[in-house]
C-alpha atoms as a PDB file:
ATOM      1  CA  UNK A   1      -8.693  -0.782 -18.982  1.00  0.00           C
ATOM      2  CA  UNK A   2      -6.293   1.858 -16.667  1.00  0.00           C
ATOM      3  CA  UNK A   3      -2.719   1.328 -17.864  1.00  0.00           C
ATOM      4  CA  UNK A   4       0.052   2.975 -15.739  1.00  0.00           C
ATOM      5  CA  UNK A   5       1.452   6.103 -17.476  1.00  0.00           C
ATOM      6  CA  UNK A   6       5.219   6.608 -18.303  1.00  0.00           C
ATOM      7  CA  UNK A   7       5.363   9.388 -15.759  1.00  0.00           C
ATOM      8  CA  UNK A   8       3.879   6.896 -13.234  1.00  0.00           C
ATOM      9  CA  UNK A   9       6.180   4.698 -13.560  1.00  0.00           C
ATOM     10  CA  UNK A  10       8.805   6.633 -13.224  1.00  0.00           C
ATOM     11  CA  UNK A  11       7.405   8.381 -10.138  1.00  0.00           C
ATOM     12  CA  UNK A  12       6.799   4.363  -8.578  1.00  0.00           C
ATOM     13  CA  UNK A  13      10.668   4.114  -9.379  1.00  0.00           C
ATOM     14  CA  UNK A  14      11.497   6.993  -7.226  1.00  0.00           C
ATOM     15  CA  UNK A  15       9.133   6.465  -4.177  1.00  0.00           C
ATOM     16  CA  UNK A  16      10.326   3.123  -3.917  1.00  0.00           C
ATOM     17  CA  UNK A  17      13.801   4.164  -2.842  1.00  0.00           C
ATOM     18  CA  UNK A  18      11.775   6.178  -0.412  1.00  0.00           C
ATOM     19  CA  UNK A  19      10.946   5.095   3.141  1.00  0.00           C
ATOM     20  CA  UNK A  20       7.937   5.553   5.226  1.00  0.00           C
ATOM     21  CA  UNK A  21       9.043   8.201   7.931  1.00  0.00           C
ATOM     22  CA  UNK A  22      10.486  10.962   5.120  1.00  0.00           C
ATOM     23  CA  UNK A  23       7.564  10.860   3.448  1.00  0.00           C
ATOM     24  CA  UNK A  24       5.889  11.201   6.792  1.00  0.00           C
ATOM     25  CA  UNK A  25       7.952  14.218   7.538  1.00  0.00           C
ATOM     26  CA  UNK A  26       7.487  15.738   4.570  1.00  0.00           C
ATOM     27  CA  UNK A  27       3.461  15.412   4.335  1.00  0.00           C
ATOM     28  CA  UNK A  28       2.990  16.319   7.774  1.00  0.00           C
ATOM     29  CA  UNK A  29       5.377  19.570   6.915  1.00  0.00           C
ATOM     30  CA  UNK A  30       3.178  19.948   3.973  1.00  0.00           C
ATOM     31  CA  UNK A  31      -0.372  19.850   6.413  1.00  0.00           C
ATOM     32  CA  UNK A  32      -1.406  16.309   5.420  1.00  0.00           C
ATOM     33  CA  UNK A  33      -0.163  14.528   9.164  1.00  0.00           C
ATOM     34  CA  UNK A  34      -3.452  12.129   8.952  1.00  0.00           C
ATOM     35  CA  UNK A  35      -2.563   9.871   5.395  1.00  0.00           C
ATOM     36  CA  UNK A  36      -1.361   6.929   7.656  1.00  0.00           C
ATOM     37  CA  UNK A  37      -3.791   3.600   7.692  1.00  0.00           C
ATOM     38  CA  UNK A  38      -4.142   2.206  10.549  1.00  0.00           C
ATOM     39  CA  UNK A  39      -1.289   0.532  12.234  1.00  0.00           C
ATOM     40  CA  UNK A  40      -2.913  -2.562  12.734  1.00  0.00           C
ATOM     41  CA  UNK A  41      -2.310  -3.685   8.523  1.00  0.00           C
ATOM     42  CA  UNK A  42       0.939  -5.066   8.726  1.00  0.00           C
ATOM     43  CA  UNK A  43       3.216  -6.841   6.155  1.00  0.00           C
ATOM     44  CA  UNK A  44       3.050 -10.364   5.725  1.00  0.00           C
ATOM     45  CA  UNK A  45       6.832 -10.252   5.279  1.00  0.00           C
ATOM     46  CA  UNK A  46       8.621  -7.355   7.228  1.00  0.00           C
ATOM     47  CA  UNK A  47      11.098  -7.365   3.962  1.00  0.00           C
ATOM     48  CA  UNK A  48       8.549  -6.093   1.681  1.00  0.00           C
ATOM     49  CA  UNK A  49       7.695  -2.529   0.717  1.00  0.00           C
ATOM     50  CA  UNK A  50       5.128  -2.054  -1.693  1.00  0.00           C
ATOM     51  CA  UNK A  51       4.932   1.552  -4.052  1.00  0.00           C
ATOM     52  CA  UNK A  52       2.505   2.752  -6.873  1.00  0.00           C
ATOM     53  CA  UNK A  53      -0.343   4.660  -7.727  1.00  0.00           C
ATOM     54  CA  UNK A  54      -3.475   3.038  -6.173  1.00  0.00           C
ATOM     55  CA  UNK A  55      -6.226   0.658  -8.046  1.00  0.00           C
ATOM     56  CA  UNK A  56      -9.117   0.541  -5.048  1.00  0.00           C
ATOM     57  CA  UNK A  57     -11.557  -2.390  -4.410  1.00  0.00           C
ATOM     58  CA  UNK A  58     -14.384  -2.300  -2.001  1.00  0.00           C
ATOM     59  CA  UNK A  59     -16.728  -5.328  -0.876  1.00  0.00           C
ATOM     60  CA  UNK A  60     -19.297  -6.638   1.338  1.00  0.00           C
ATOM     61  CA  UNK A  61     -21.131  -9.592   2.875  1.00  0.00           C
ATOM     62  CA  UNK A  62     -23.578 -10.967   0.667  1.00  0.00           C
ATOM     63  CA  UNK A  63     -25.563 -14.439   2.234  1.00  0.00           C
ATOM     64  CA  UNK A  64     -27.350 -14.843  -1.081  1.00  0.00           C
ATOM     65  CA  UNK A  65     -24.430 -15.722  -3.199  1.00  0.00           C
ATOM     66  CA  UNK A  66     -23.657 -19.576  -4.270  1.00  0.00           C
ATOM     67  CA  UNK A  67     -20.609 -20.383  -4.514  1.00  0.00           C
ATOM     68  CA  UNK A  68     -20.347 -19.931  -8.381  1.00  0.00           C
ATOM     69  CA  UNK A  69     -21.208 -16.643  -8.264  1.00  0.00           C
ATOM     70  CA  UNK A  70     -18.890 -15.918  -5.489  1.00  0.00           C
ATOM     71  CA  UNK A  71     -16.335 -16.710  -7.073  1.00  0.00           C
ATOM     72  CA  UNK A  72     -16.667 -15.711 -10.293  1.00  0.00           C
ATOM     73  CA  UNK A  73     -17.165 -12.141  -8.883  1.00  0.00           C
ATOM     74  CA  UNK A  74     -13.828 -12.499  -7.242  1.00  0.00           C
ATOM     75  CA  UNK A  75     -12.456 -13.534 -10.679  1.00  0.00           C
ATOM     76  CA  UNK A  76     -14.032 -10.293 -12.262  1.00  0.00           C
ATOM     77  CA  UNK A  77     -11.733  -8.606  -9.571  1.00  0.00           C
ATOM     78  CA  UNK A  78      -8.706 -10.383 -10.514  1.00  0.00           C
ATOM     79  CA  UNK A  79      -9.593 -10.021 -14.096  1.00  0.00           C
ATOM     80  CA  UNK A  80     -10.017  -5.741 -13.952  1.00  0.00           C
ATOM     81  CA  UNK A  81      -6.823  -5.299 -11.610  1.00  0.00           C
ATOM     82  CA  UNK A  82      -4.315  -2.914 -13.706  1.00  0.00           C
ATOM     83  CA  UNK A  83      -0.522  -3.645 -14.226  1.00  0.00           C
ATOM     84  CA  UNK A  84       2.033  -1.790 -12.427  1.00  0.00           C
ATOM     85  CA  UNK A  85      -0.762  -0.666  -9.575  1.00  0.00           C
ATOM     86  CA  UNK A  86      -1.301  -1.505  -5.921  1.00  0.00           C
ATOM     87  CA  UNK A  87      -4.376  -3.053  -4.965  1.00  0.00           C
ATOM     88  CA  UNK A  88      -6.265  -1.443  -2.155  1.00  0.00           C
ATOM     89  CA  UNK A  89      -9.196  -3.266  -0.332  1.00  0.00           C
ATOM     90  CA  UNK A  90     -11.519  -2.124   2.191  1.00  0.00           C
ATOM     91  CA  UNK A  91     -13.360  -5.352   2.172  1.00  0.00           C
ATOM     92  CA  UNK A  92     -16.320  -3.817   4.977  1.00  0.00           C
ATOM     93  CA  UNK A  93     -15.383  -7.399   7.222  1.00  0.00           C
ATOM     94  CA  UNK A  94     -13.248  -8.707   9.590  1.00  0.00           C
ATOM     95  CA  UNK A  95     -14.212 -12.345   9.307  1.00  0.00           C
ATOM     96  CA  UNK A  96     -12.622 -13.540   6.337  1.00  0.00           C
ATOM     97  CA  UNK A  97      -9.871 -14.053   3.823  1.00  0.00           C
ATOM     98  CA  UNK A  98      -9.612 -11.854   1.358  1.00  0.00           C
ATOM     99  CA  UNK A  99      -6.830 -12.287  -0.104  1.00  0.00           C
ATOM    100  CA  UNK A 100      -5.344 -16.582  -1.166  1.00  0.00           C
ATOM    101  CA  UNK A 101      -2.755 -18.182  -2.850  1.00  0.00           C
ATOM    102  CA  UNK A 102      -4.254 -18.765  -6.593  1.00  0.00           C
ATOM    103  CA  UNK A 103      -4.887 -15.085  -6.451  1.00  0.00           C
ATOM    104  CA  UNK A 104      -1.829 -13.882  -5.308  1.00  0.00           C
ATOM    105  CA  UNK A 105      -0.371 -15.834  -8.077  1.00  0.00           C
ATOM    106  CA  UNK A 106      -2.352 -14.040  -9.957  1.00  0.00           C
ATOM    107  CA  UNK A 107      -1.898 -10.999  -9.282  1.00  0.00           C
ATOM    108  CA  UNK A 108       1.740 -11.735  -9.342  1.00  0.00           C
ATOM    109  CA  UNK A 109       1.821 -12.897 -13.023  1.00  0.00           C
ATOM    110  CA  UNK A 110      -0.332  -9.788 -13.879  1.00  0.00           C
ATOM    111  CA  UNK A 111       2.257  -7.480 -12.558  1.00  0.00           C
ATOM    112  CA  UNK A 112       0.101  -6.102  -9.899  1.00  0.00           C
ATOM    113  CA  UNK A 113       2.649  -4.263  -7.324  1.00  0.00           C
ATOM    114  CA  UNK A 114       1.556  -5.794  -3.934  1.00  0.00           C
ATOM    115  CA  UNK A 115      -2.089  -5.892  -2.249  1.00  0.00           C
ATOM    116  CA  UNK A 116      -3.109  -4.049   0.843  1.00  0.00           C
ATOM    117  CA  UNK A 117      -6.543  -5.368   2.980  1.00  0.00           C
ATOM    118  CA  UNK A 118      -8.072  -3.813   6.015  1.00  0.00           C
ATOM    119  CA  UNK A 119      -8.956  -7.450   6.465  1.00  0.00           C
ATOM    120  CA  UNK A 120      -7.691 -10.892   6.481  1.00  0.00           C
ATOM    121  CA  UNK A 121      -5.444 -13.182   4.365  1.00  0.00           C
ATOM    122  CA  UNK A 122      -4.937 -16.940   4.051  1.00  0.00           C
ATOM    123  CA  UNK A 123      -2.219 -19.382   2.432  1.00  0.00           C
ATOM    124  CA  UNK A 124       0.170 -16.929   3.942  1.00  0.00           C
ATOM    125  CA  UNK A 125       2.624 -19.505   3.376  1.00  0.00           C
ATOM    126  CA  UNK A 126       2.550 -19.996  -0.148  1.00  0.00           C
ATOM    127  CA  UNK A 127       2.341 -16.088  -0.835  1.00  0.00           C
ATOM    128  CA  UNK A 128       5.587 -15.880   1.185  1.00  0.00           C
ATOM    129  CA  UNK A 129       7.212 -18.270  -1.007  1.00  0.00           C
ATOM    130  CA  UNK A 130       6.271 -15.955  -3.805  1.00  0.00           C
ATOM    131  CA  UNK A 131       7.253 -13.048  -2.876  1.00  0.00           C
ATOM    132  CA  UNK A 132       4.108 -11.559  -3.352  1.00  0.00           C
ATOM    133  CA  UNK A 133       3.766  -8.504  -1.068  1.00  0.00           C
ATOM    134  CA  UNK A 134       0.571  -8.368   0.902  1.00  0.00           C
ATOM    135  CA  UNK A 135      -0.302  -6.249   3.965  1.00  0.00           C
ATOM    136  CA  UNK A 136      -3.430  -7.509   6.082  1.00  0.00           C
ATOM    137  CA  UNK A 137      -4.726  -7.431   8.947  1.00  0.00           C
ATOM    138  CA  UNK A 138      -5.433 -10.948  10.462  1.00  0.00           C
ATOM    139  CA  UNK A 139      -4.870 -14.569   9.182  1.00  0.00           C
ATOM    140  CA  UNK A 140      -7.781 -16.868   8.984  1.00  0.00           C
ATOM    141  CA  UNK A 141      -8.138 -20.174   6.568  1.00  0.00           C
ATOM    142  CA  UNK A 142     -12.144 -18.805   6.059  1.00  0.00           C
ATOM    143  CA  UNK A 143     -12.274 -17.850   2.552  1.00  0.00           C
ATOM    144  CA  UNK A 144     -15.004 -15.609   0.725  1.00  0.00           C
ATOM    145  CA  UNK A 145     -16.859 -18.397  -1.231  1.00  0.00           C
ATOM    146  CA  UNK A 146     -20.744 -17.796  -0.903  1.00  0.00           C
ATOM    147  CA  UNK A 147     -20.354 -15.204   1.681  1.00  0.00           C
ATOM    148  CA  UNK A 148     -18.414 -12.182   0.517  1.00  0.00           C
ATOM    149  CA  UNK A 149     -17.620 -10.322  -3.089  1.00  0.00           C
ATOM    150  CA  UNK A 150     -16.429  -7.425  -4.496  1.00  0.00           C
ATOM    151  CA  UNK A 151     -19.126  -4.847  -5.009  1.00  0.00           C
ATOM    152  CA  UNK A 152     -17.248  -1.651  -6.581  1.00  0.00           C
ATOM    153  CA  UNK A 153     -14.004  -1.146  -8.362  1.00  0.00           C
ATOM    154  CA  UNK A 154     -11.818   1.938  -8.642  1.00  0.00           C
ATOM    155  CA  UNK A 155     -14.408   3.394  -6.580  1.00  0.00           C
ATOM    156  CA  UNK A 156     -13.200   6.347  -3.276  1.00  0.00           C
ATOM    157  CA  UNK A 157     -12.880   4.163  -0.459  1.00  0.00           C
ATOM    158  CA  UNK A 158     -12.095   5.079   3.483  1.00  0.00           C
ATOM    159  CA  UNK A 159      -9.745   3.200   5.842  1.00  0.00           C
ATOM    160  CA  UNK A 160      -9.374   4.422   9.501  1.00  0.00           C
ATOM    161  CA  UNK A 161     -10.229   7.485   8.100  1.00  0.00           C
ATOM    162  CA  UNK A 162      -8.459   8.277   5.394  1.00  0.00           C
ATOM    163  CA  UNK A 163      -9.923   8.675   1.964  1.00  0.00           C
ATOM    164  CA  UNK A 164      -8.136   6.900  -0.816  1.00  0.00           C
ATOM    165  CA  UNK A 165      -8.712   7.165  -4.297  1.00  0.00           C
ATOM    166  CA  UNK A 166      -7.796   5.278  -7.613  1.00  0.00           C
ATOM    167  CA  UNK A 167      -4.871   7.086  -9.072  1.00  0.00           C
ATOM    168  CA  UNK A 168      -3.621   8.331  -5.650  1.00  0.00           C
ATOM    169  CA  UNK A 169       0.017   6.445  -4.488  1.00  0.00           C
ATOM    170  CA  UNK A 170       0.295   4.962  -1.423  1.00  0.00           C
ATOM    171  CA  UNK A 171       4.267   3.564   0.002  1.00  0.00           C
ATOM    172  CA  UNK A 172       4.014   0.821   2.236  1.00  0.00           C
ATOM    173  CA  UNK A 173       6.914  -0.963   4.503  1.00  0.00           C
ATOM    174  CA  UNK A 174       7.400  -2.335   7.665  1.00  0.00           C
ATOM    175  CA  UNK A 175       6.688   0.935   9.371  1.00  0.00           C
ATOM    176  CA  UNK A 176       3.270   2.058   8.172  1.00  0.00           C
ATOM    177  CA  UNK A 177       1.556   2.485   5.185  1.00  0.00           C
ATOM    178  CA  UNK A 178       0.656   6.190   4.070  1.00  0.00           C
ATOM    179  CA  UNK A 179      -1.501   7.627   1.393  1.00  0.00           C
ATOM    180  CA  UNK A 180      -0.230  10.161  -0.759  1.00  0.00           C
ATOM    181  CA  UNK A 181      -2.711  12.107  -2.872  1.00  0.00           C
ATOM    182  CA  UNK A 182      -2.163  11.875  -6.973  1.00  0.00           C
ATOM    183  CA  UNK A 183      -1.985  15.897  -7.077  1.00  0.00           C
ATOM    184  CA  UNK A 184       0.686  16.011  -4.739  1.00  0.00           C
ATOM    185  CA  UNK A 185       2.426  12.768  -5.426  1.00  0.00           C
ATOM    186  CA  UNK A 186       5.752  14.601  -7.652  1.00  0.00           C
ATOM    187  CA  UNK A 187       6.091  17.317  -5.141  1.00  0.00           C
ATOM    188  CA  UNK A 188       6.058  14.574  -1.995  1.00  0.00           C
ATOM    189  CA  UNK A 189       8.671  12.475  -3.363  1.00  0.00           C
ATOM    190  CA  UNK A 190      10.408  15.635  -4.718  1.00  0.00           C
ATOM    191  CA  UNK A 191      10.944  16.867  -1.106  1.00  0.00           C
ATOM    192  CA  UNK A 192      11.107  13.635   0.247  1.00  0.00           C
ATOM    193  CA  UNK A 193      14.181  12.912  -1.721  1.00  0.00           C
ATOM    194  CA  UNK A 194      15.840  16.498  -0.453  1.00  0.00           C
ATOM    195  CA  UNK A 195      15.317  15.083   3.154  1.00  0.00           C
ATOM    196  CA  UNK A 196      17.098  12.123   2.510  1.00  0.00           C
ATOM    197  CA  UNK A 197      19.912  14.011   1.135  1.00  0.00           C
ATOM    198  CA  UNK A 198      19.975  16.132   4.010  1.00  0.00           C
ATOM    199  CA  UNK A 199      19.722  13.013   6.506  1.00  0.00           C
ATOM    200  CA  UNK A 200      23.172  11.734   4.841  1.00  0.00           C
ATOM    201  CA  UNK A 201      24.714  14.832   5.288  1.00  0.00           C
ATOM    202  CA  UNK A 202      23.516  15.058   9.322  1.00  0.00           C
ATOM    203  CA  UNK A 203      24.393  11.177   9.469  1.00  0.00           C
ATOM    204  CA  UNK A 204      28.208  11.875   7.726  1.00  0.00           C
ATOM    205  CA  UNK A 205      28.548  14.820  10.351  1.00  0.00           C
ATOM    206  CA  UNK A 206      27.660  12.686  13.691  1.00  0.00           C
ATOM    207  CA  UNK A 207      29.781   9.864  12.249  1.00  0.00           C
ATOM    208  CA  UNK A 208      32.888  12.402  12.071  1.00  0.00           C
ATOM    209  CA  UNK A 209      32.493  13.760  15.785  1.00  0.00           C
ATOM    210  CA  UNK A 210      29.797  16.791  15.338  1.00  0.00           C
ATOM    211  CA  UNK A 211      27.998  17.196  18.297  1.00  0.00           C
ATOM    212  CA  UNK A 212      23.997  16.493  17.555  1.00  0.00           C
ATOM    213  CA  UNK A 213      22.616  20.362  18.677  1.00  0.00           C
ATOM    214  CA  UNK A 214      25.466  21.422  16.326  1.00  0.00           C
ATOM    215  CA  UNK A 215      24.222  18.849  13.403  1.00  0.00           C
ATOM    216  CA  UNK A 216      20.698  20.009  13.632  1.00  0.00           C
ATOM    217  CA  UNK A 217      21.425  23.886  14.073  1.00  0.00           C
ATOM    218  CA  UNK A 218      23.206  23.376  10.748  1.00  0.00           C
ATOM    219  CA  UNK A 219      21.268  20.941   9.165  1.00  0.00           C
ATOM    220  CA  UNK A 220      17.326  21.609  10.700  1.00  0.00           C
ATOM    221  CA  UNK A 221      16.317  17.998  10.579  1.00  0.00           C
ATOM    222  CA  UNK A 222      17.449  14.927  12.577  1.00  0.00           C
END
């Protein structure tokens, strides 16, 4: 079973103050510009922002499956999915609901940190209500029973191109979701935080009368 390390956790603490475009910044400074999925996996709830290292799932069609088997694979899924980690799923479909309201419940009471599907979600309702954070493609009431199931786990997967691996950490919010890798994970939210800083400084600056060319020839960011 992967548990989430102390140093993970702490590192999930500090990302999550973080937003989307500084980390941007900061990996495409760093020559990583392509970690963003694709901008069509939005939040269910604009509100949410999701942060932690990355648990991956991949799936695929599968006609032969009854519906007992179906859904006990999908129960296997549930059952492996690590505390304090953010579910990743490139389910290989666009036809279906991968993601409902038992298992977001689930997932919930598990402590899972929010789920993210290059695919399609029902009961969006319900999950709402929840407040569990879930970023999908499409809605659809079509569910997975005897047609769809999880084939690997913590497995490398690829979404709009970008490689994403168990362990990596991934920020999500109502701007974009982006991918950072595990190895550089400390040094992105390191630098990430020094932009922030930086941004305060340029905001407290324009606020007092500084023209913006003079802000940014001090400052080098806006």
């Amino acid at each position: 079973m992967l548990h989430i390390t102390k140093s993970e956790d702490i590192l999930t603490g500090r990302l999550e103050l973080c937003y989307t475009g500084a980390v941007y910044d900061v990996m495409r400074n760093m020559g990583y510009p392509d970690q963003l999925l694709p901008n069509h996996i939005r939040p269910m709830n604009l509100q949410h922002k999701i942060a932690g290292p990355v648990f991956t799932v991949t799936g695929a069609i599968d006609q032969s499956l009854d519906k007992d088997t179906s859904l006990l694979k999908w129960c296997e899924m549930l059952s492996v999915a690590p505390a304090g980690h953010v579910l990743i799923c490139q389910p290989n479909d666009d036809t279906l609901a991968h993601m409902g309201e038992l298992s977001a419940e689930t997932l919930t009471y598990k402590g899972i940190k929010g789920y993210i599907v290059d695919g399609g979600c029902r009961d969006s309702s319900f999950i709402e209500s929840i407040g569990f954070p879930v970023f999908c493609t499409y809605f659809t009431p079509r569910d997975v029973v005897a047609t769809w199931s999880a084939t690997e786990m913590g497995a490398s997967i690829m979404i709009g191109g970008v490689y994403i691996r168990t362990g990596d950490f991934v920020l999500a919010d109502r701007d974009g979701i982006i991918i950072i890798p595990k190895a550089k994970a400390e040094e992105v939210v390191t630098k990430t935080e020094e932009i922030m800083r930086t941004e305060n400084l340029v905001r407290k600056a324009i606020l007092s009368g500084t023209d913006p060319v003079d802000a940014y020839l001090k400052f080098k960011k806006f």
